[in-house]
Each structure stands twice: as structure tokens, then as C-alpha cells.
C-alpha atoms as a PDB file:
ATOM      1  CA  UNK A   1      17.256 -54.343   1.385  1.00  0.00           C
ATOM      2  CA  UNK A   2      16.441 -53.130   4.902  1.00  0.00           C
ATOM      3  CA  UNK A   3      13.074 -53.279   6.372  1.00  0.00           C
ATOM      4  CA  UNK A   4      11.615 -50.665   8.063  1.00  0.00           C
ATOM      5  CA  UNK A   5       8.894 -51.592  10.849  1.00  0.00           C
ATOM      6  CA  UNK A   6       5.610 -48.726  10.959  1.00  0.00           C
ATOM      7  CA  UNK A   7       6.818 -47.909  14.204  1.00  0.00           C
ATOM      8  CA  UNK A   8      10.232 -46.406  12.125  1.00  0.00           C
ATOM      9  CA  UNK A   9       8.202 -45.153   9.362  1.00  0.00           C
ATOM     10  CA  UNK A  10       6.350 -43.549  11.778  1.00  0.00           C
ATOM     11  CA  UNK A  11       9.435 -41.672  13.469  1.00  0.00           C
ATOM     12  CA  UNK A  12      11.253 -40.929  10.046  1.00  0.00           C
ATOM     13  CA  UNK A  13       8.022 -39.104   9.227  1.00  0.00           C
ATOM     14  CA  UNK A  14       8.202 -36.933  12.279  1.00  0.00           C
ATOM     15  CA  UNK A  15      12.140 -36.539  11.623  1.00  0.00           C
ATOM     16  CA  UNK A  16      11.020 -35.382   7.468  1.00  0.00           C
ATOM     17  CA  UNK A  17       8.535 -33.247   9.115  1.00  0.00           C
ATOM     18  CA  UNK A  18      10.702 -31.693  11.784  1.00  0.00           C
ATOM     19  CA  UNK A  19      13.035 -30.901   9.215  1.00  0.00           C
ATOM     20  CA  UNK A  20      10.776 -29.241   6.618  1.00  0.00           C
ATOM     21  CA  UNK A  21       9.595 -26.977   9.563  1.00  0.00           C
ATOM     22  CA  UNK A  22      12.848 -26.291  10.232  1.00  0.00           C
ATOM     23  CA  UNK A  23      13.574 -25.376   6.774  1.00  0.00           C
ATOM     24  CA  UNK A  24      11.004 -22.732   6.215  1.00  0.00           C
ATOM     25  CA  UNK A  25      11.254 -20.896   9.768  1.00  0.00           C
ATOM     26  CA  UNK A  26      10.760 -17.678   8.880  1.00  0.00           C
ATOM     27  CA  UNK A  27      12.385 -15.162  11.432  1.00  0.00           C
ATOM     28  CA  UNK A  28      15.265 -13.163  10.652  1.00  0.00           C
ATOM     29  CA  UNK A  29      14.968  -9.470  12.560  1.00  0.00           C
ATOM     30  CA  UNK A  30      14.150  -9.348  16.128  1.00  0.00           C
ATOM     31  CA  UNK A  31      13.118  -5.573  16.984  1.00  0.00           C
ATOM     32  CA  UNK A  32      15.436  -3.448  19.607  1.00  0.00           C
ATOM     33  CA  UNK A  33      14.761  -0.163  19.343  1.00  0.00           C
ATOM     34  CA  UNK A  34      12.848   2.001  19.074  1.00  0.00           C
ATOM     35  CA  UNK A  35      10.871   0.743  22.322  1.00  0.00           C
ATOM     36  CA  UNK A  36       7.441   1.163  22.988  1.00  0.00           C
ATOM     37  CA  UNK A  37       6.659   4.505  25.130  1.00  0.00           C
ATOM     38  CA  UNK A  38       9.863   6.161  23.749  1.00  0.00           C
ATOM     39  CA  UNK A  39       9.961  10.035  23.398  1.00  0.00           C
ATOM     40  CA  UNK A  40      12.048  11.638  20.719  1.00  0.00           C
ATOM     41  CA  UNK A  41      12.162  15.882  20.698  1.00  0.00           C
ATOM     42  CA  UNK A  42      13.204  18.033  17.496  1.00  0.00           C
ATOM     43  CA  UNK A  43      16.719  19.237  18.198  1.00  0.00           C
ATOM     44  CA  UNK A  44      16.932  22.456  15.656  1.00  0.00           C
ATOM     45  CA  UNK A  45      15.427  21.091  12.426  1.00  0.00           C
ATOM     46  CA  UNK A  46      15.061  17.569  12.867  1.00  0.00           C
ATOM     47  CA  UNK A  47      14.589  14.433  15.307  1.00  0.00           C
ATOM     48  CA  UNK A  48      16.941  11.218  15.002  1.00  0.00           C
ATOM     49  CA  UNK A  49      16.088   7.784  15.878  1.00  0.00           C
ATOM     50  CA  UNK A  50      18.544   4.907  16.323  1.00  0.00           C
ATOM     51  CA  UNK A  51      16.761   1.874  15.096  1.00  0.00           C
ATOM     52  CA  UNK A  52      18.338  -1.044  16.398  1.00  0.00           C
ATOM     53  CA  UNK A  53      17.637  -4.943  15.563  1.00  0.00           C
ATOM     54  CA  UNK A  54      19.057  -8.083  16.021  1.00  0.00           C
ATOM     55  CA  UNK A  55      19.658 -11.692  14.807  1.00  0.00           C
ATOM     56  CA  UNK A  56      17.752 -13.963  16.139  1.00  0.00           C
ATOM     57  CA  UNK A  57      19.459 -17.050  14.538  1.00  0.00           C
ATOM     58  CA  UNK A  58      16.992 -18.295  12.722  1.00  0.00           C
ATOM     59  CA  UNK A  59      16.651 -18.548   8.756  1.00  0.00           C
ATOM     60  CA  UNK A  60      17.220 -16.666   6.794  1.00  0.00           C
ATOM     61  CA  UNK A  61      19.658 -15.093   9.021  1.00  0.00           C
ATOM     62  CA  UNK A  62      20.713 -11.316   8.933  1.00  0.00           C
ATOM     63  CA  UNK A  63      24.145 -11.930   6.460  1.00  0.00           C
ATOM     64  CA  UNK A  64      21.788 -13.150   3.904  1.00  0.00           C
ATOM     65  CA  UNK A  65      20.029  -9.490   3.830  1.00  0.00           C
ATOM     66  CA  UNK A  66      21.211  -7.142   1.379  1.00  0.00           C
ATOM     67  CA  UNK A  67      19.479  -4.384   1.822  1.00  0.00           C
ATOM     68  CA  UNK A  68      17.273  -2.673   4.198  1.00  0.00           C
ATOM     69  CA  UNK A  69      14.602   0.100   3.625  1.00  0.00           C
ATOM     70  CA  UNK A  70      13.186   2.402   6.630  1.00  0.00           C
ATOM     71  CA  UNK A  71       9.449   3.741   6.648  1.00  0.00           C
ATOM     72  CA  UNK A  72       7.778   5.940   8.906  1.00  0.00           C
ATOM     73  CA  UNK A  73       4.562   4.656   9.994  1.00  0.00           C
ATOM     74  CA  UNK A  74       1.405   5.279  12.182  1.00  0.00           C
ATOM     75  CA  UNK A  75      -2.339   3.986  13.076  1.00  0.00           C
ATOM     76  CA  UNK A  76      -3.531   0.675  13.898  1.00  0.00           C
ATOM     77  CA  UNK A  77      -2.040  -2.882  13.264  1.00  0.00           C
ATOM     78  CA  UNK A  78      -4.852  -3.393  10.946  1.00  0.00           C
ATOM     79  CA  UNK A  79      -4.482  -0.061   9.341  1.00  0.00           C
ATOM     80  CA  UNK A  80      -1.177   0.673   8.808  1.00  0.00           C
ATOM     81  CA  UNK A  81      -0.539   4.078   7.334  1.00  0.00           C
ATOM     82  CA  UNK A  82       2.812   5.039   5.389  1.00  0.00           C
ATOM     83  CA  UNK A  83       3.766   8.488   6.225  1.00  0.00           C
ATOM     84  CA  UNK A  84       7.007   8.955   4.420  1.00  0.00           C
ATOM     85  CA  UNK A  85      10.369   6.483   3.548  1.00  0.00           C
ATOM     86  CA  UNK A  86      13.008   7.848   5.553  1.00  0.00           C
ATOM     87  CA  UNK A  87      15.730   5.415   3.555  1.00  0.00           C
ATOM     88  CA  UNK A  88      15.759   2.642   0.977  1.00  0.00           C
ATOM     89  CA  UNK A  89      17.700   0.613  -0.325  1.00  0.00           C
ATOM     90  CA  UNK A  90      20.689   1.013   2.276  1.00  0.00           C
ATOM     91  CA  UNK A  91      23.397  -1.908   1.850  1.00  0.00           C
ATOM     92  CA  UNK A  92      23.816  -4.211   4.783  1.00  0.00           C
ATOM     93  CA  UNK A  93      26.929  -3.774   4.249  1.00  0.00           C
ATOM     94  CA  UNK A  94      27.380  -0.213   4.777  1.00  0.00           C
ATOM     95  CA  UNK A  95      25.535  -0.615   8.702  1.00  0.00           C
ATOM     96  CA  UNK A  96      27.341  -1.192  11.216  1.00  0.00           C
ATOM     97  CA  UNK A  97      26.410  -3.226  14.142  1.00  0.00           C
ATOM     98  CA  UNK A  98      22.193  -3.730  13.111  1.00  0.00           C
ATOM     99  CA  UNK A  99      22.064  -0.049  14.250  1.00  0.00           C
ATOM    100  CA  UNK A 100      20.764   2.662  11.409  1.00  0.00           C
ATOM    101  CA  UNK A 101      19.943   6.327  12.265  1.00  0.00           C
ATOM    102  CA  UNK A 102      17.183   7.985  10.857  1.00  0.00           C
ATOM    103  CA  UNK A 103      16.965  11.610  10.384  1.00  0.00           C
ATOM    104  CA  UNK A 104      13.393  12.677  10.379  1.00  0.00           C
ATOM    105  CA  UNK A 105      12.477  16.613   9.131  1.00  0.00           C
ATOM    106  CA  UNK A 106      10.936  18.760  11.815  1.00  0.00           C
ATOM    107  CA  UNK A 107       8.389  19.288   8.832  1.00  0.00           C
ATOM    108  CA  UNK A 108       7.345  16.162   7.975  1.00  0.00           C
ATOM    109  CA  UNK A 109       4.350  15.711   9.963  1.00  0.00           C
ATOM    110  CA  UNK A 110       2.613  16.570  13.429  1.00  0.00           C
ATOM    111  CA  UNK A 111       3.407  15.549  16.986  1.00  0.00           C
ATOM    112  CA  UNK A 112       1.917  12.114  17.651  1.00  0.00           C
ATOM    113  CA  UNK A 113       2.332   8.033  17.975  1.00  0.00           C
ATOM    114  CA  UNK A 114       4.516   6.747  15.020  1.00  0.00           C
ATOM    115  CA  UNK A 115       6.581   3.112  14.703  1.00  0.00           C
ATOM    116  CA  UNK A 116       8.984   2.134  11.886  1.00  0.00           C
ATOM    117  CA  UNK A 117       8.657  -0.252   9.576  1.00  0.00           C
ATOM    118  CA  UNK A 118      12.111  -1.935   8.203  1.00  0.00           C
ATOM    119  CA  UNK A 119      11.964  -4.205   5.055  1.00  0.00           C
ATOM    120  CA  UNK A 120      14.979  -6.346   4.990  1.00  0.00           C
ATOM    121  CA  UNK A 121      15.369  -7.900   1.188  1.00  0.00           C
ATOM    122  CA  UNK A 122      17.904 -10.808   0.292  1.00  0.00           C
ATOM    123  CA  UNK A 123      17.752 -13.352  -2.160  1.00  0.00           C
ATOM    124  CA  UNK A 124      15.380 -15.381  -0.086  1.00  0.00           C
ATOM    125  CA  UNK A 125      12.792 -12.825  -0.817  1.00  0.00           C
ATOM    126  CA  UNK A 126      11.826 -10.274   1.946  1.00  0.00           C
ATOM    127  CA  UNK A 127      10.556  -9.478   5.468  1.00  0.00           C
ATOM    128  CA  UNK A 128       9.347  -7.310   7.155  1.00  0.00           C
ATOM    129  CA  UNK A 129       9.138  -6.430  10.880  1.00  0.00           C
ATOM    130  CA  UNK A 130       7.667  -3.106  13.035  1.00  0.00           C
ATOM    131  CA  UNK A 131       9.388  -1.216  15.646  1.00  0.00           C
ATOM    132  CA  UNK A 132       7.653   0.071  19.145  1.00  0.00           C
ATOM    133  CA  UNK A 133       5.258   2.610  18.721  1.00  0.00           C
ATOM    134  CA  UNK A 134       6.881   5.962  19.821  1.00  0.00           C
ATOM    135  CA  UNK A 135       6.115   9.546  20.300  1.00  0.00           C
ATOM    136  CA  UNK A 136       7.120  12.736  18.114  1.00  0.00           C
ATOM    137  CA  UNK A 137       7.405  15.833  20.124  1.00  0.00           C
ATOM    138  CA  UNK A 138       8.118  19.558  18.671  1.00  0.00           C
ATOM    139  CA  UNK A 139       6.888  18.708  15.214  1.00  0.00           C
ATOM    140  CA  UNK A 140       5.782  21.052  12.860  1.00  0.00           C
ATOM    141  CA  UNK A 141       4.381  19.065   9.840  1.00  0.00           C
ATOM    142  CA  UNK A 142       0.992  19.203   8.442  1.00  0.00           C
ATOM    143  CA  UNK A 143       0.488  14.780   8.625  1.00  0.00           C
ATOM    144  CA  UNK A 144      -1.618  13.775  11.183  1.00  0.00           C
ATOM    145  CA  UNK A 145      -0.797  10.354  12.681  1.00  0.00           C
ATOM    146  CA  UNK A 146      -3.552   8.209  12.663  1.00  0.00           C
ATOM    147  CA  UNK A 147      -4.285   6.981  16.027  1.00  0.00           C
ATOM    148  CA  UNK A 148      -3.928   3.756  17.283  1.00  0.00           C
ATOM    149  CA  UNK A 149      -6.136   3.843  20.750  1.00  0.00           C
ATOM    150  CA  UNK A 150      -4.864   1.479  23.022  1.00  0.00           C
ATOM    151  CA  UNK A 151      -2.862  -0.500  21.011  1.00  0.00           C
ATOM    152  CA  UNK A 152       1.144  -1.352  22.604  1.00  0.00           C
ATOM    153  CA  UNK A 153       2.026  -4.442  20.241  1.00  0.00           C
ATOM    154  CA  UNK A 154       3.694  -3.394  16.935  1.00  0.00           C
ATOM    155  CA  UNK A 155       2.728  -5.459  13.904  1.00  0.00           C
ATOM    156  CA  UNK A 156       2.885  -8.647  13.737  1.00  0.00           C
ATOM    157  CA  UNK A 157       6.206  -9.270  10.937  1.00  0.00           C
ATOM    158  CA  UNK A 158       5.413 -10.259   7.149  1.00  0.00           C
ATOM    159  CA  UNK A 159       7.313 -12.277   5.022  1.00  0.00           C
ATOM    160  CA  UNK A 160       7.587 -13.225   1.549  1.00  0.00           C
ATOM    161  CA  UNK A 161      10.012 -16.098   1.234  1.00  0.00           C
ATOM    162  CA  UNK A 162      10.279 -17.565  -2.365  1.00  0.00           C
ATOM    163  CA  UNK A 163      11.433 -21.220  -3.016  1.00  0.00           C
ATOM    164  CA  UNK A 164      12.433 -21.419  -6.439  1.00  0.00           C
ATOM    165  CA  UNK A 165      10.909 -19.099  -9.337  1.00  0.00           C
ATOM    166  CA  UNK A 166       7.956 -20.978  -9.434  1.00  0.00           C
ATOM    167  CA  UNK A 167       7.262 -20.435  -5.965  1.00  0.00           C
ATOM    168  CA  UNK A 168       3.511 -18.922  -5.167  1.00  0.00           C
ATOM    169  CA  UNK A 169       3.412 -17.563  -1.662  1.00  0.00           C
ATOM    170  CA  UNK A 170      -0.360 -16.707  -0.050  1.00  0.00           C
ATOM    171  CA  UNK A 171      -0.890 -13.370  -0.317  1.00  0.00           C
ATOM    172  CA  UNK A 172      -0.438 -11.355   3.245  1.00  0.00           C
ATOM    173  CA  UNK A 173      -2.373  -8.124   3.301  1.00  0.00           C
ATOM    174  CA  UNK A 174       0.916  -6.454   4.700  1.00  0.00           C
ATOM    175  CA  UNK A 175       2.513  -6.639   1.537  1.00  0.00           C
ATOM    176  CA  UNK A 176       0.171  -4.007  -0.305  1.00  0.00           C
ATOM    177  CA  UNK A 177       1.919  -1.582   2.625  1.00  0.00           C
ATOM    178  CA  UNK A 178       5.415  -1.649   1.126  1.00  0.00           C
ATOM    179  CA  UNK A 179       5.984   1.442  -1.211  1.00  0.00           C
ATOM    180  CA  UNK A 180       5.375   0.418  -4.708  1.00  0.00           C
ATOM    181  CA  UNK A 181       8.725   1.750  -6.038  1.00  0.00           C
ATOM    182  CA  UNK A 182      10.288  -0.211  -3.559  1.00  0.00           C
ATOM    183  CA  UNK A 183       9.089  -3.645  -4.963  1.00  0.00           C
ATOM    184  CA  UNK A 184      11.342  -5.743  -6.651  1.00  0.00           C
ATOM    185  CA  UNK A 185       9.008  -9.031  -6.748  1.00  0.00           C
ATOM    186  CA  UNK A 186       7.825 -11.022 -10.077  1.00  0.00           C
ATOM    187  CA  UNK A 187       4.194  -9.830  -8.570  1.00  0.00           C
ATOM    188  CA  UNK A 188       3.494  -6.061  -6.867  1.00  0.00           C
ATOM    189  CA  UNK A 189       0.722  -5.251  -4.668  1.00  0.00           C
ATOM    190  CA  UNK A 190      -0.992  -1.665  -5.756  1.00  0.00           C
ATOM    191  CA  UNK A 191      -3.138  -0.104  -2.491  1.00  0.00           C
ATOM    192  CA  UNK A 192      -6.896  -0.518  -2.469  1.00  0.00           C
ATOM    193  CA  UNK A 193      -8.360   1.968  -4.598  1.00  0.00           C
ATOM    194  CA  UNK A 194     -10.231   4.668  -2.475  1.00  0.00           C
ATOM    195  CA  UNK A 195     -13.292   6.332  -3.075  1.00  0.00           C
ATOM    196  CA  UNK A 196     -13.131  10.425  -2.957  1.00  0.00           C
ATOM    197  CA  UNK A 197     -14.282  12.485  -0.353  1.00  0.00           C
ATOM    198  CA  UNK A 198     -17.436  15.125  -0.733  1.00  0.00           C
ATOM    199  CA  UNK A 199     -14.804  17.855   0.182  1.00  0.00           C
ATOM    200  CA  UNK A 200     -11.669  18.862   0.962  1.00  0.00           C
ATOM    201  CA  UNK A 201     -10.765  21.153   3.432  1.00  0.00           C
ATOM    202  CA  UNK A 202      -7.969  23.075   1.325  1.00  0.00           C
ATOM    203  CA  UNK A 203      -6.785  25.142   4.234  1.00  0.00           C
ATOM    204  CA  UNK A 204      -5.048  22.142   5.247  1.00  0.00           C
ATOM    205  CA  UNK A 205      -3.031  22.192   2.115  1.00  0.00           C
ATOM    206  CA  UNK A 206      -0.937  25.339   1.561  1.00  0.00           C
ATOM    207  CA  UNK A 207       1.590  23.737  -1.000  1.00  0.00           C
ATOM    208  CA  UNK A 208       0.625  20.535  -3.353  1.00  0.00           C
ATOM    209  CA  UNK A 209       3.207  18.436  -3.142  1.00  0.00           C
ATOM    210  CA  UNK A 210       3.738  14.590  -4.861  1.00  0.00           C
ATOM    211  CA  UNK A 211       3.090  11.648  -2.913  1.00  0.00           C
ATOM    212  CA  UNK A 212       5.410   9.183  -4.810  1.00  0.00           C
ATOM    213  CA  UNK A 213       8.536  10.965  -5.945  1.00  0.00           C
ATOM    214  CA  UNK A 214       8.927  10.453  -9.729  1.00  0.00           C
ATOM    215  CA  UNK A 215      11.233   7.142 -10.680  1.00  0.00           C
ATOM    216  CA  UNK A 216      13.759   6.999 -13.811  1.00  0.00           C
ATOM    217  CA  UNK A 217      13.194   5.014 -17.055  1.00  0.00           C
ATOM    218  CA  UNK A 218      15.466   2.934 -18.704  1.00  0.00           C
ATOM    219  CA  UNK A 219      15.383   1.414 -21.558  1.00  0.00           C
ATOM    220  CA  UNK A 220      16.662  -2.416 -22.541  1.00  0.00           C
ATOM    221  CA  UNK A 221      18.525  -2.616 -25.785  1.00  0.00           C
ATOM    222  CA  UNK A 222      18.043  -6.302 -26.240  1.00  0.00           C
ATOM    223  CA  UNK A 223      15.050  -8.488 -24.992  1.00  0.00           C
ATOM    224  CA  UNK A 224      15.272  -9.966 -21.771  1.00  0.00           C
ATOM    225  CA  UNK A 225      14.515 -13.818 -21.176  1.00  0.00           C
ATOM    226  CA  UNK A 226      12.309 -12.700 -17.777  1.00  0.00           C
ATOM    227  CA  UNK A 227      10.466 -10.348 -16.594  1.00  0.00           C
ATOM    228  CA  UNK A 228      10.939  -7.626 -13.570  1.00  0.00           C
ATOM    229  CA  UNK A 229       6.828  -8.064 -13.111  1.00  0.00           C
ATOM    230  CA  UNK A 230       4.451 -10.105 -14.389  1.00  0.00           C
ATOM    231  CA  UNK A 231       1.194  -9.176 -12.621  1.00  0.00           C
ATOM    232  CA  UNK A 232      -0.208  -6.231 -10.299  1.00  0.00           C
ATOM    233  CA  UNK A 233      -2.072  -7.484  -7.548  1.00  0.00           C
ATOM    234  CA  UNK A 234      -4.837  -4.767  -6.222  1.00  0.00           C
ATOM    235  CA  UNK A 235      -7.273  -6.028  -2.954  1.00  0.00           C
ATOM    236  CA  UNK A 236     -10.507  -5.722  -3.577  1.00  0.00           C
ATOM    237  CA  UNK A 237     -12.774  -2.731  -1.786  1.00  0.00           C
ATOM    238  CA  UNK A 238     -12.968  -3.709   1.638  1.00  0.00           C
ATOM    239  CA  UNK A 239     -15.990  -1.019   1.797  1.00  0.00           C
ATOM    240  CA  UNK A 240     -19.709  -1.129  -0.331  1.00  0.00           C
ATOM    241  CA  UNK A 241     -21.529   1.114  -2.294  1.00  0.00           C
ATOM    242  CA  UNK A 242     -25.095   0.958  -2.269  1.00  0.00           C
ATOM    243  CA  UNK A 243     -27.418   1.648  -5.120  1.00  0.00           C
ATOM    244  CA  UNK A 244     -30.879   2.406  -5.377  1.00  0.00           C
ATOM    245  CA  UNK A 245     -33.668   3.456  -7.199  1.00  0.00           C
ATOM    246  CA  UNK A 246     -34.697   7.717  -8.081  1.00  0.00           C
ATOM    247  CA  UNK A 247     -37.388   8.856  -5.378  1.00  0.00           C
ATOM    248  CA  UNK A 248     -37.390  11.877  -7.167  1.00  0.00           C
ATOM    249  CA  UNK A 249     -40.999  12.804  -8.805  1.00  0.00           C
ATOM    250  CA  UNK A 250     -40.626  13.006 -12.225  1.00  0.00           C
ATOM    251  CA  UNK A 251     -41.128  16.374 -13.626  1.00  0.00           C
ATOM    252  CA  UNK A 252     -44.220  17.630 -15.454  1.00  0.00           C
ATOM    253  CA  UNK A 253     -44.642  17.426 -19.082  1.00  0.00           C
ATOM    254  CA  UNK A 254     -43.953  20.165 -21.302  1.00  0.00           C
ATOM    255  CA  UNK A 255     -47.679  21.279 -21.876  1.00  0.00           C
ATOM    256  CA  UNK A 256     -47.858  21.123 -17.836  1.00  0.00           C
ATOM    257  CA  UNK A 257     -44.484  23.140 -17.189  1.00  0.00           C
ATOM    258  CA  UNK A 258     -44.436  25.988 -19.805  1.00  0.00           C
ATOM    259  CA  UNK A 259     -41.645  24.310 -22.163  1.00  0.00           C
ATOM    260  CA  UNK A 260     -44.965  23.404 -24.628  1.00  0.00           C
ATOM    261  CA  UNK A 261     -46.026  26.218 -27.130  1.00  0.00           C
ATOM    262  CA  UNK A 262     -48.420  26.231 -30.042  1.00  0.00           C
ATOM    263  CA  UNK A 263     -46.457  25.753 -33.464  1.00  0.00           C
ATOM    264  CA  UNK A 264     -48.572  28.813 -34.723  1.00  0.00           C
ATOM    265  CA  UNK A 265     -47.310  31.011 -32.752  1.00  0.00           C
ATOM    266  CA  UNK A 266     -43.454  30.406 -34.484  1.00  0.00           C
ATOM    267  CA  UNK A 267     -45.084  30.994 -38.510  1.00  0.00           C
ATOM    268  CA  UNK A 268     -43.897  34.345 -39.202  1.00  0.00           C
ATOM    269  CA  UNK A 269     -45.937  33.520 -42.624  1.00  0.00           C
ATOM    270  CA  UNK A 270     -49.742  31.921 -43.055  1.00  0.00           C
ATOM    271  CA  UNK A 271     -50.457  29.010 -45.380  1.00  0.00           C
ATOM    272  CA  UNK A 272     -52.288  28.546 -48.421  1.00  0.00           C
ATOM    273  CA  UNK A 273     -53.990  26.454 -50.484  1.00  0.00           C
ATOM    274  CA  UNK A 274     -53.558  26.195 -53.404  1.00  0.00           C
ATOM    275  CA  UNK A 275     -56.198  24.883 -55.556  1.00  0.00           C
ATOM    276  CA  UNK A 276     -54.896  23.026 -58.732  1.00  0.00           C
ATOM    277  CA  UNK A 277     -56.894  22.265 -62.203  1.00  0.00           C
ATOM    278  CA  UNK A 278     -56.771  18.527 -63.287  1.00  0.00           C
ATOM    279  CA  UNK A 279     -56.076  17.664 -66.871  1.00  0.00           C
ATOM    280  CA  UNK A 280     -58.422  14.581 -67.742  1.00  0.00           C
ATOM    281  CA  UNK A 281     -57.836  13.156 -71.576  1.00  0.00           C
ATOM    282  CA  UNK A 282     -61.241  13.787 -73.425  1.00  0.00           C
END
């Protein structure tokens, strides 16, 4: 048996180490286009946008993707707001040099700052990585973007990679960003629940239209040995509601504020005695 001195313990351990980080580098997509400070104009109905990406050669690497999905986003890193899902689901397969056009409707929303947010899924799991923030010019649409000030970074990327079916990634707030319909994972992430407004301006809203378009059901004709989802995962309220006692005076009595009336005045007939003889046994 060979015997290993500390000071080769010591560098095997580093080596192990080295080796596990190596394993569970998570990079995949590096961003090309769109760019930050791009400009794309409406020609007749519509804008397109070549979104470009590239392998960096790290794992998992980009022929272990199977699909990609395309989302139109806008507002701050911390906020990130889903304005519509230009394309899901497209096979890796079918695109052609890590370059995928999007066609986006002259309708959909207003001018403003927008970036794109592609989900790559394999069976590693997922990631998911944010274009440059770009401009929309000759739009039509009722969407505002929301703004993002000052802000020239894109989001930082995401990832969910699963070890195993027992693996139990932390939970990364990005993930409750992704479309719902477009989950596939043993757990989904639902978006925080919001409170309702005091009004609505309904001048902004000529047409009510769906914000989720409706999904198929199918049905299994024999049980399954797994599930497609075992939990929903919601974040908690990441506002307060405040709660406090009534100021408000209580109201009068009813003698005090005219509800009170004399039972008297409802008889429509008098009463009468009526004075009864008592039988006593002589």
C-alpha cells in the first residue's frame, strides 16, 4: 500500500477540488447580438432582430441544448418585465449558425428600451442569458416598456443545472421570470401575487385581450411512475400591508339617531285586561 505524505494529501485535495469546479461551470451562451445602444425601425408591419450567441466552451456546451425559447423583455435587472414570447420551443437543430430572427409586430407595444431574454433547455436542465438592451422605433403598441434609467449591463445569466433527479438547486429569483407554460421542471415558479390597483384607467384598454394564451389538455391512459410537477413555488410579497385600528366615531344609538320609535306607536289595536274569576273548592 502506498503512503501518501500531508503535503500530497494536501495537493490531491486541490486537484479533487479543481475538478469538481470544473465540473459544475455553468456557462454555455455568450451574448452577440443584439448590442447595447442598437436601433431597430418598423419596416411595413413589423421590426426583425437577429439574435446572435455563441459557445463559449464551457459546460454544458451549446450541442447539448435542445431547444431555445425567445422573450421580449424590458425594465430593470432587478425588475425584469415579460412583454410577450416571440418563439418557444425552437429545435437547436433547426438554427443555423447560433443566429435566430425574431419577427416582432408593429403592434405589440410602444417605442422604447427592450432586451431579449433566450432560455436554452437540454437535459442538463436550463439557462438562461439576456441580450443588450436596445431601442424600438415606429411602434404602435399600447405596452409601455418599463424603464431602466441608467442601466447598460443586461442581466446577469440564470441557471438551473440538475445533477441527478434528486438534485435540489437554490432557488434564483430569475426563474419565477420564465413563462409558466414554458416550464418543464419537477418544480415551477408562479409570479408574486400582486395586489390590485384603486383604478384603472380603461382608456388605455380598447380590446381585452389574454395574457397567457390558453394550453391543450391531454389525458394519460395509464398511470405514470413520475410526475411532470411536483410542487409550485410562489415568492413571498416583497411589499407590506399595514393594518390598523377604526378612527371612525362610532355612530349614535338608535334613540339618539331617529332609527328608535315607541312600540305604541306600531299597535294598530289597544290591550286589555282581562279579569278572570277563580274557582276555589268550598
Amino acid at each position: 500500500m502506498v503512503q501518501l505524505t500531508t503535503q500530497s494529501r494536501f495537493l490531491i485535495s486541490i486537484m479533487l477540488g479543481f475538478l469538481l469546479c470544473m465540473r459544475f461551470v455553468k456557462a454555455d451562451v455568450s451574448m452577440v447580438k443584439p448590442q447595447t445602444g442598437a436601433t431597430y425601425k418598423v419596416s411595413g408591419s413589423s421590426v426583425d432582430i437577429d439574435v446572435m450567441w455563441e459557445d463559449d466552451g464551457n459546460s454544458p456546451t451549446l450541442d447539448e441544448v435542445s431547444t431555445y425559447s425567445f422573450t421580449l423583455c424590458s425594465g430593470p435587472n432587478s425588475n425584469i418585465e415579460a412583454i410577450k414570447t416571440l418563439a418557444t420551443r425552437i429545435k437547436a437543430s433547426d438554427i443555423s449558425d447560433y443566429t435566430y430572427t425574431l419577427t416582432i409586430p408593429e403592434t405589440l407595444s410602444e417605442n422604447g428600451i427592450y432586451y431579449v431574454q433566450v432560455l436554452a433547455k437540454g437535459t442538463f436542465g436550463y439557462t438562461i442569458h439576456y441580450s443588450g438592451r436596445f431601442t424600438l422605433s415606429g411602434m404602435s403598441g399600447t405596452i409601455v416598456a418599463s424603464s431602466a434609467g441608467a442601466i447598460s449591463t443586461p442581466p446577469a445569466p440564470q441557471y438551473m443545472i440538475t445533477q441527478g433527479t434528486n438534485a435540489k438547486p437554490t432557488i434564483n429569483t430569475a426563474w419565477f421570470t420564465i413563462p409558466y407554460t414554458e416550464q418543464t421542471g419537477i418544480s415551477r415558479f408562479a409570479p408574486m401575487q400582486s395586489q390590485p390597483k384603486s383604478s384603472v384607467d380603461l382608456s388605455k384598454y380598447s380590446t381585452w385581450t389574454r395574457r397567457f394564451p390558453t394550453s391543450a389538455v391531454t389525458y394519460y391512459s395509464t398511470f405514470r411512475k413520475t410526475m411532470d410537477c411536483s410542487t409550485t413555488i410562489t415568492p413571498g410579497w416583497s411589499y407590506t400591508l399595514t393594518s390598523d385600528i377604526n378612527y371612525q366615531t362610532a355612530d349614535a344609538g338608535p334613540v339618539s339617531n331617529g332609527g328608535w320609535y315607541d312600540p305604541k306607536e306600531r299597535m294598530s289595536l289597544s290591550t286589555r285586561k282581562v279579569n278572570g274569576k277563580v274557582a276555589t273548592a268550598s
